[in-house]
N, C-alpha and C. Protein backbone atom coordinates (compact mmCIF):
# COMPACT_ATOMS: atom_id res chain seq x y z
N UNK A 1 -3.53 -6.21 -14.16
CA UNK A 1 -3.65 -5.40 -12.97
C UNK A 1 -4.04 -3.97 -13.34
N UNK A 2 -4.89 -3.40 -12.58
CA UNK A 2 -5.43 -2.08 -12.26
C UNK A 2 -4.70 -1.46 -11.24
N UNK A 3 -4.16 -0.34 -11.40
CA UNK A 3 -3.41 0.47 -10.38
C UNK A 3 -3.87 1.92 -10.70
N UNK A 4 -4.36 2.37 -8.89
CA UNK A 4 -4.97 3.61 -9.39
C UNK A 4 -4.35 4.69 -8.85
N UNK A 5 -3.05 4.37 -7.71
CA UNK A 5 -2.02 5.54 -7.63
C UNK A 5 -1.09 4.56 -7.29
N UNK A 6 -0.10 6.10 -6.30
CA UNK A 6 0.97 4.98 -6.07
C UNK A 6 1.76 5.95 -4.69
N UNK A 7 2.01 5.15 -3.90
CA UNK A 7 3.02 5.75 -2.15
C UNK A 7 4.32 5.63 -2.98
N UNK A 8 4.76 6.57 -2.69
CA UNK A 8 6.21 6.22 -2.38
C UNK A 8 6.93 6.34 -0.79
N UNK A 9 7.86 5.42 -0.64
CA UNK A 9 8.14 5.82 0.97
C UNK A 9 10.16 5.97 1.16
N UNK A 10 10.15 6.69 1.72
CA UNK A 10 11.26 7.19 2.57
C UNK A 10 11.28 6.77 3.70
N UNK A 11 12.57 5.71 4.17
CA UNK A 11 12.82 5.69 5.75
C UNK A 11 13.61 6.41 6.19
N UNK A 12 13.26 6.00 7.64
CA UNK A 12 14.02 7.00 8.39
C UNK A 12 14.55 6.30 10.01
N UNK A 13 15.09 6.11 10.31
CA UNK A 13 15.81 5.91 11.42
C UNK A 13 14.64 6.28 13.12
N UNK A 14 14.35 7.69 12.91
CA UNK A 14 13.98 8.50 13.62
C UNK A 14 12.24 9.07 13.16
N UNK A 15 11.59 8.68 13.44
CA UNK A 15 10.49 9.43 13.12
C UNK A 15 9.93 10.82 13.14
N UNK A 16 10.67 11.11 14.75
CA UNK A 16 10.08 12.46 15.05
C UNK A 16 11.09 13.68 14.15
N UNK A 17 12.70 13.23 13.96
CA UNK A 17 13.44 13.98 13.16
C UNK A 17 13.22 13.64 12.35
N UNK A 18 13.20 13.22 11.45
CA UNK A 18 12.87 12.83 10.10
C UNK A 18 11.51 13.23 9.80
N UNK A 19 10.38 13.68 10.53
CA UNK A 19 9.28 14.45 10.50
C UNK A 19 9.33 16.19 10.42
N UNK A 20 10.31 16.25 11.71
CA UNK A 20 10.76 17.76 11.52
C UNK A 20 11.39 18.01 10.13
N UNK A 21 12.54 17.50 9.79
CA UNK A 21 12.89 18.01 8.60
C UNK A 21 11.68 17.98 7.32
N UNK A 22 11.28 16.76 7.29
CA UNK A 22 10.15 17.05 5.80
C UNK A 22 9.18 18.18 6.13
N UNK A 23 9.09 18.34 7.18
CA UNK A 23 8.15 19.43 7.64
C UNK A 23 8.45 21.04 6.80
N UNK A 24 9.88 21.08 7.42
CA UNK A 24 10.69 21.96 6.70
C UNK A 24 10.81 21.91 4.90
N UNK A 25 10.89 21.27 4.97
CA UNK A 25 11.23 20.88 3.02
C UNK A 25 9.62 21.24 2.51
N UNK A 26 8.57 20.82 3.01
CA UNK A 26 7.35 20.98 2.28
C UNK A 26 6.12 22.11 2.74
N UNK A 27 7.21 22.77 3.84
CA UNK A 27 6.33 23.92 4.23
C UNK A 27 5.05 23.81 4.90
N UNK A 28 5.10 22.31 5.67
CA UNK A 28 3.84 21.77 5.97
C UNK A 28 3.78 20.57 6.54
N UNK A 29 2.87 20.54 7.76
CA UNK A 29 2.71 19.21 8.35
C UNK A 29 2.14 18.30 7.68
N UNK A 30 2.46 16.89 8.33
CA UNK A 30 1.85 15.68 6.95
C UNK A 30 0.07 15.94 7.16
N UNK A 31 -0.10 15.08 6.35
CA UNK A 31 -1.52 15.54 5.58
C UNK A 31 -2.42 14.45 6.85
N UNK A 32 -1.99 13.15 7.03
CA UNK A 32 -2.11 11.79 7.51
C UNK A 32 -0.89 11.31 8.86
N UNK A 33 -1.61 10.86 9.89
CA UNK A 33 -0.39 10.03 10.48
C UNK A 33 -1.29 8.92 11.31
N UNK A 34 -1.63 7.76 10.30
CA UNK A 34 -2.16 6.91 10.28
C UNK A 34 -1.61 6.21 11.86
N UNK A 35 -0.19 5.83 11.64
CA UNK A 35 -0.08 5.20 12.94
C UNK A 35 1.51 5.50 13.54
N UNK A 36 2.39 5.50 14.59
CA UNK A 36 3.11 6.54 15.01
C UNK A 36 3.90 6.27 14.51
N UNK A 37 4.53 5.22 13.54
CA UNK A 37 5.99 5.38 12.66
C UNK A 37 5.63 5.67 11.29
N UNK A 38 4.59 5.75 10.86
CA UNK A 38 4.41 6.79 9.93
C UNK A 38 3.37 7.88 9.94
N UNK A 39 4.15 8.93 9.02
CA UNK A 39 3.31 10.35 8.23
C UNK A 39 3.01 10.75 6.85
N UNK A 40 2.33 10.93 6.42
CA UNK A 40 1.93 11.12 4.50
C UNK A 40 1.26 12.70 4.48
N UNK A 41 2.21 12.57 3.53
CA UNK A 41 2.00 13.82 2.47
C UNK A 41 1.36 13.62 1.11
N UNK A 42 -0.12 14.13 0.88
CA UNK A 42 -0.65 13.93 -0.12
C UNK A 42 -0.31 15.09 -1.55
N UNK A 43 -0.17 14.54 -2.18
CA UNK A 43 0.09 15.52 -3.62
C UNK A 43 -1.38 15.95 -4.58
N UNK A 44 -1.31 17.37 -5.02
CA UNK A 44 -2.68 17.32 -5.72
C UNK A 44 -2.92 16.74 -6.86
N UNK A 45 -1.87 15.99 -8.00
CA UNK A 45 -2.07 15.34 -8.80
C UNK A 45 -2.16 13.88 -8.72
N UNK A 46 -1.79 13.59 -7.34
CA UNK A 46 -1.79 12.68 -7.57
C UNK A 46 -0.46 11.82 -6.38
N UNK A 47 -0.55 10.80 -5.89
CA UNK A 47 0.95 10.08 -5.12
C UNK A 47 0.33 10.73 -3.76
N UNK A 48 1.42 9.92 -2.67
CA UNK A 48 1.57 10.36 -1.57
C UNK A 48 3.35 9.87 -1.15
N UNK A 49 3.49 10.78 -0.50
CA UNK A 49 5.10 10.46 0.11
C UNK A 49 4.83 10.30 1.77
N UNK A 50 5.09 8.72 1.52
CA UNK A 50 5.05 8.34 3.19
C UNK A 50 6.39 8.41 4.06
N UNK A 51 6.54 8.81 4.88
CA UNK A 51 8.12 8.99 5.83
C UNK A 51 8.09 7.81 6.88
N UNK A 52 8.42 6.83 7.13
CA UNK A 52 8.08 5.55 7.58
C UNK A 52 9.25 5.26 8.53
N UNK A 53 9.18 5.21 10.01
CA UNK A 53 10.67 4.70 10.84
C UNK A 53 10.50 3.43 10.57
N UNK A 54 11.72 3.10 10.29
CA UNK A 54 12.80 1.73 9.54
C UNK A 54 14.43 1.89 9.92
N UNK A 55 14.37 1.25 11.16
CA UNK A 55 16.02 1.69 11.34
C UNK A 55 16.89 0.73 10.39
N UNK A 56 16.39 -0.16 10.22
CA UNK A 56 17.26 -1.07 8.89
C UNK A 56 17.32 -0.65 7.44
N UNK A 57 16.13 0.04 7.22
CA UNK A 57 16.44 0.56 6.02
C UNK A 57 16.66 2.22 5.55
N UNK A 58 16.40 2.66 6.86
CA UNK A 58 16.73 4.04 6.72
C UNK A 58 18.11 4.69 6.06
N UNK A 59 17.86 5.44 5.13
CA UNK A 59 19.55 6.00 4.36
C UNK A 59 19.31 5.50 3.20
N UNK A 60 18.46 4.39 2.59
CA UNK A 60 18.17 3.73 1.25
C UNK A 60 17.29 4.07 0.40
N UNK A 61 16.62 4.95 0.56
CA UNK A 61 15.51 5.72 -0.25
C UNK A 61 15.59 6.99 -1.48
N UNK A 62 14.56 6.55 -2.42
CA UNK A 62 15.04 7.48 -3.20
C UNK A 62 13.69 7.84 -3.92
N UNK A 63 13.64 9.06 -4.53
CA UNK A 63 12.30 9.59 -4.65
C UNK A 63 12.01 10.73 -5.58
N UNK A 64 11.77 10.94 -6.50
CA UNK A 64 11.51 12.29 -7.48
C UNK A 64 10.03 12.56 -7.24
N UNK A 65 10.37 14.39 -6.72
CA UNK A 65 9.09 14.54 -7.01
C UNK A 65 8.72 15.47 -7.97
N UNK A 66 8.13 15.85 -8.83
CA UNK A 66 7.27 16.72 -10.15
C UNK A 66 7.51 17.33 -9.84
N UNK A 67 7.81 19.12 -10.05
CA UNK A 67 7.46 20.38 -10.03
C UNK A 67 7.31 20.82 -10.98
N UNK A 68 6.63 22.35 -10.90
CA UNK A 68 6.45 23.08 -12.06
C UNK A 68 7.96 23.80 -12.59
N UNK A 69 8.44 24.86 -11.72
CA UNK A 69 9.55 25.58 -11.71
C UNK A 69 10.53 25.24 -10.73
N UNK A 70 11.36 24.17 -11.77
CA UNK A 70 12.92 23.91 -11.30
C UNK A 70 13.74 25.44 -10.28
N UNK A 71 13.39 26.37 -10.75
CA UNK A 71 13.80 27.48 -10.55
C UNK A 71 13.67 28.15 -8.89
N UNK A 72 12.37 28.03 -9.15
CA UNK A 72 11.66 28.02 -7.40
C UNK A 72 11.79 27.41 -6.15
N UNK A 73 12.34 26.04 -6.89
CA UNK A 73 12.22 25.02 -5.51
C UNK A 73 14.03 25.18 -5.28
N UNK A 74 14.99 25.71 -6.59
CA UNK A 74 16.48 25.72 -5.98
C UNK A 74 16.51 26.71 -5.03
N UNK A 75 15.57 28.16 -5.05
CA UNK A 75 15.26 29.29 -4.77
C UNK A 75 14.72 28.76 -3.12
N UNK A 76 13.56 28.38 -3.01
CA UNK A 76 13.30 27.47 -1.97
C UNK A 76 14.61 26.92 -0.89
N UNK A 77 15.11 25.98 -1.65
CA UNK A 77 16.27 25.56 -1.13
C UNK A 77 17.29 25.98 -0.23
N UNK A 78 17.54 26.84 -1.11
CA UNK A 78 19.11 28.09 -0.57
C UNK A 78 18.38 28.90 0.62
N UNK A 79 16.96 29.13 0.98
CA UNK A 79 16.54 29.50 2.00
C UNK A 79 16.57 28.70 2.81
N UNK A 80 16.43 27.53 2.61
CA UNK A 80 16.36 26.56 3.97
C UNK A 80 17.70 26.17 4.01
N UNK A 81 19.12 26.75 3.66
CA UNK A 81 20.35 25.82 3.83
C UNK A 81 20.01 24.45 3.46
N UNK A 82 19.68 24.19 2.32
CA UNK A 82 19.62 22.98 1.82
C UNK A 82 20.03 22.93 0.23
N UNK A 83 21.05 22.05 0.71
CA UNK A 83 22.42 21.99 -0.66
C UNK A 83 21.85 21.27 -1.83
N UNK A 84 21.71 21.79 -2.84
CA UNK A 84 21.64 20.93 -4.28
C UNK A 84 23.10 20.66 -4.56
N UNK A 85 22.64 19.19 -4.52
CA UNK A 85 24.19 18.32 -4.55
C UNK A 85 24.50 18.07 -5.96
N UNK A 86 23.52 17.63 -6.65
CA UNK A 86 23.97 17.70 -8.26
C UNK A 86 22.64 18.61 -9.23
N UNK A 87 23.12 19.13 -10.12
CA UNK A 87 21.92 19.96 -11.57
C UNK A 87 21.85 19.18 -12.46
N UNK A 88 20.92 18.84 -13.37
CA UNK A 88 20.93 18.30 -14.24
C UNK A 88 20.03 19.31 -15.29
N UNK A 89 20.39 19.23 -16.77
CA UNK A 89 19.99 20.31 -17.51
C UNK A 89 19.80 19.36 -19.11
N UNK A 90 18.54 19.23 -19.53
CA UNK A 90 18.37 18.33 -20.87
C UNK A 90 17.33 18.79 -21.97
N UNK A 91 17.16 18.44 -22.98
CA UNK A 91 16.06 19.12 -23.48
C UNK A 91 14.41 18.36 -23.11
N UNK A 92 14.46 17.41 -22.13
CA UNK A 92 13.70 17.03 -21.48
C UNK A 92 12.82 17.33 -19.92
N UNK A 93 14.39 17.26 -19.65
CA UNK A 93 13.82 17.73 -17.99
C UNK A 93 14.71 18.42 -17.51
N UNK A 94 14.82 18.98 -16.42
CA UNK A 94 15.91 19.71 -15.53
C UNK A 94 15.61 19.61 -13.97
N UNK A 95 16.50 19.10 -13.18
CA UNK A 95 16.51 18.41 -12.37
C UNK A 95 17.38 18.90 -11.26
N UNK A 96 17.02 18.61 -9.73
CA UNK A 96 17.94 18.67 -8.53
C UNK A 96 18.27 17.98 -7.55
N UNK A 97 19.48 16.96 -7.49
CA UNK A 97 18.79 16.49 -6.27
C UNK A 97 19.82 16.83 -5.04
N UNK A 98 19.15 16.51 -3.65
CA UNK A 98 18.98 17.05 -2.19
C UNK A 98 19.27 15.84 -1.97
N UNK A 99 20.10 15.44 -0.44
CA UNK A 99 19.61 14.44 0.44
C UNK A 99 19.50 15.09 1.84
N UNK A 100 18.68 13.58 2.13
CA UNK A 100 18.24 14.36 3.75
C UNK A 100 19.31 13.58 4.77
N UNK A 101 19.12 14.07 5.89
CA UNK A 101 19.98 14.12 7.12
C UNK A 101 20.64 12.68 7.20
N UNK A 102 19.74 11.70 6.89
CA UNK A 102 19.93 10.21 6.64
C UNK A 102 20.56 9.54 5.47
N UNK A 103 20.50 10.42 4.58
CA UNK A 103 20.97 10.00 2.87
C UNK A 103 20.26 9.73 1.94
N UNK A 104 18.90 9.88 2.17
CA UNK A 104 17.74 9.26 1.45
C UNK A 104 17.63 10.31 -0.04
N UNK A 105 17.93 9.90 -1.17
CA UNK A 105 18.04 10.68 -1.53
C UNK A 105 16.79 11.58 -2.47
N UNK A 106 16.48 12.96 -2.49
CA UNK A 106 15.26 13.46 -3.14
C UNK A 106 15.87 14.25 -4.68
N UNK A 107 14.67 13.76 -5.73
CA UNK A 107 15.29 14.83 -6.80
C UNK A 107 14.21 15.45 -7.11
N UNK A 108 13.81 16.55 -7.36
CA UNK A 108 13.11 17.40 -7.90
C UNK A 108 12.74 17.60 -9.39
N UNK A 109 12.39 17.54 -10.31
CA UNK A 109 12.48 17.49 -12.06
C UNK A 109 11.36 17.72 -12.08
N UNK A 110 11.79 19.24 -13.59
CA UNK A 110 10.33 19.81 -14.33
C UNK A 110 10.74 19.11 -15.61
N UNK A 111 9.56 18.49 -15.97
CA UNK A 111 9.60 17.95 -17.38
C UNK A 111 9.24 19.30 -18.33
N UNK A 112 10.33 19.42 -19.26
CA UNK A 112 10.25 20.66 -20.25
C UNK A 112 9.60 20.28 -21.00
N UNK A 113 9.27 19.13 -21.53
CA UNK A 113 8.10 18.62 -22.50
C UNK A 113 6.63 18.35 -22.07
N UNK A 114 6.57 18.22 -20.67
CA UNK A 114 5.00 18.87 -20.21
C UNK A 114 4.34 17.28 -19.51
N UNK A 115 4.80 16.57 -19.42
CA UNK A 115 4.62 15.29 -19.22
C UNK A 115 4.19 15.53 -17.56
């Protein structure tokens, strides 16, 4: 098999809340809203994060996304009242993760080795 990216998806219960908040988190409306229970957010390296209503599976999601500066996005954070629930600190990566209103959970990680 050939694979030339890759979705990741987050449910959500609620579409239109669960839209508002990522809205908030990424400073930006989705990129795509193909059809009305879902919205995508495209990344410039690469991926898309789809937000998908799923009342059965909503609260079960889980998702890392890349950054450059761990530093920025905790910085980020504490402006939007949005709690980093655990830190993680390695000679690899350093890491945060958030959940959203539903439980889905997001982690953030800069790879210190450049990956």
């Amino acid at each position: 098999m050939n694979f030339k990216n890759v979705y990741a998806g987050i449910m959500t219960s609620d579409i239109e809340k669960g839209l508002e908040w990522y809205i908030n988190l990424f400073d930006r409306k989705s990129d795509y809203n193909p059809m009305k229970i879902l919205h995508e957010w495209d990344f410039p390296n690469g991926g898309v994060l789809q937000l998908v209503e799923d009342k059965k599976r909503a609260g079960s999601s889980s998702i890392t996304l890349l950054v450059d500066n761990i530093e920025k996005v905790k910085e980020n954070l504490a402006k939007k009242n949005i709690k980093a629930e655990q830190q993680t600190n390695s000679e690899i990566a350093k890491t945060i993760t958030i959940f959203d209103p539903e439980n889905n959970r997001i982690t953030f990680a800069e790879n210190i080795q450049g990956r």
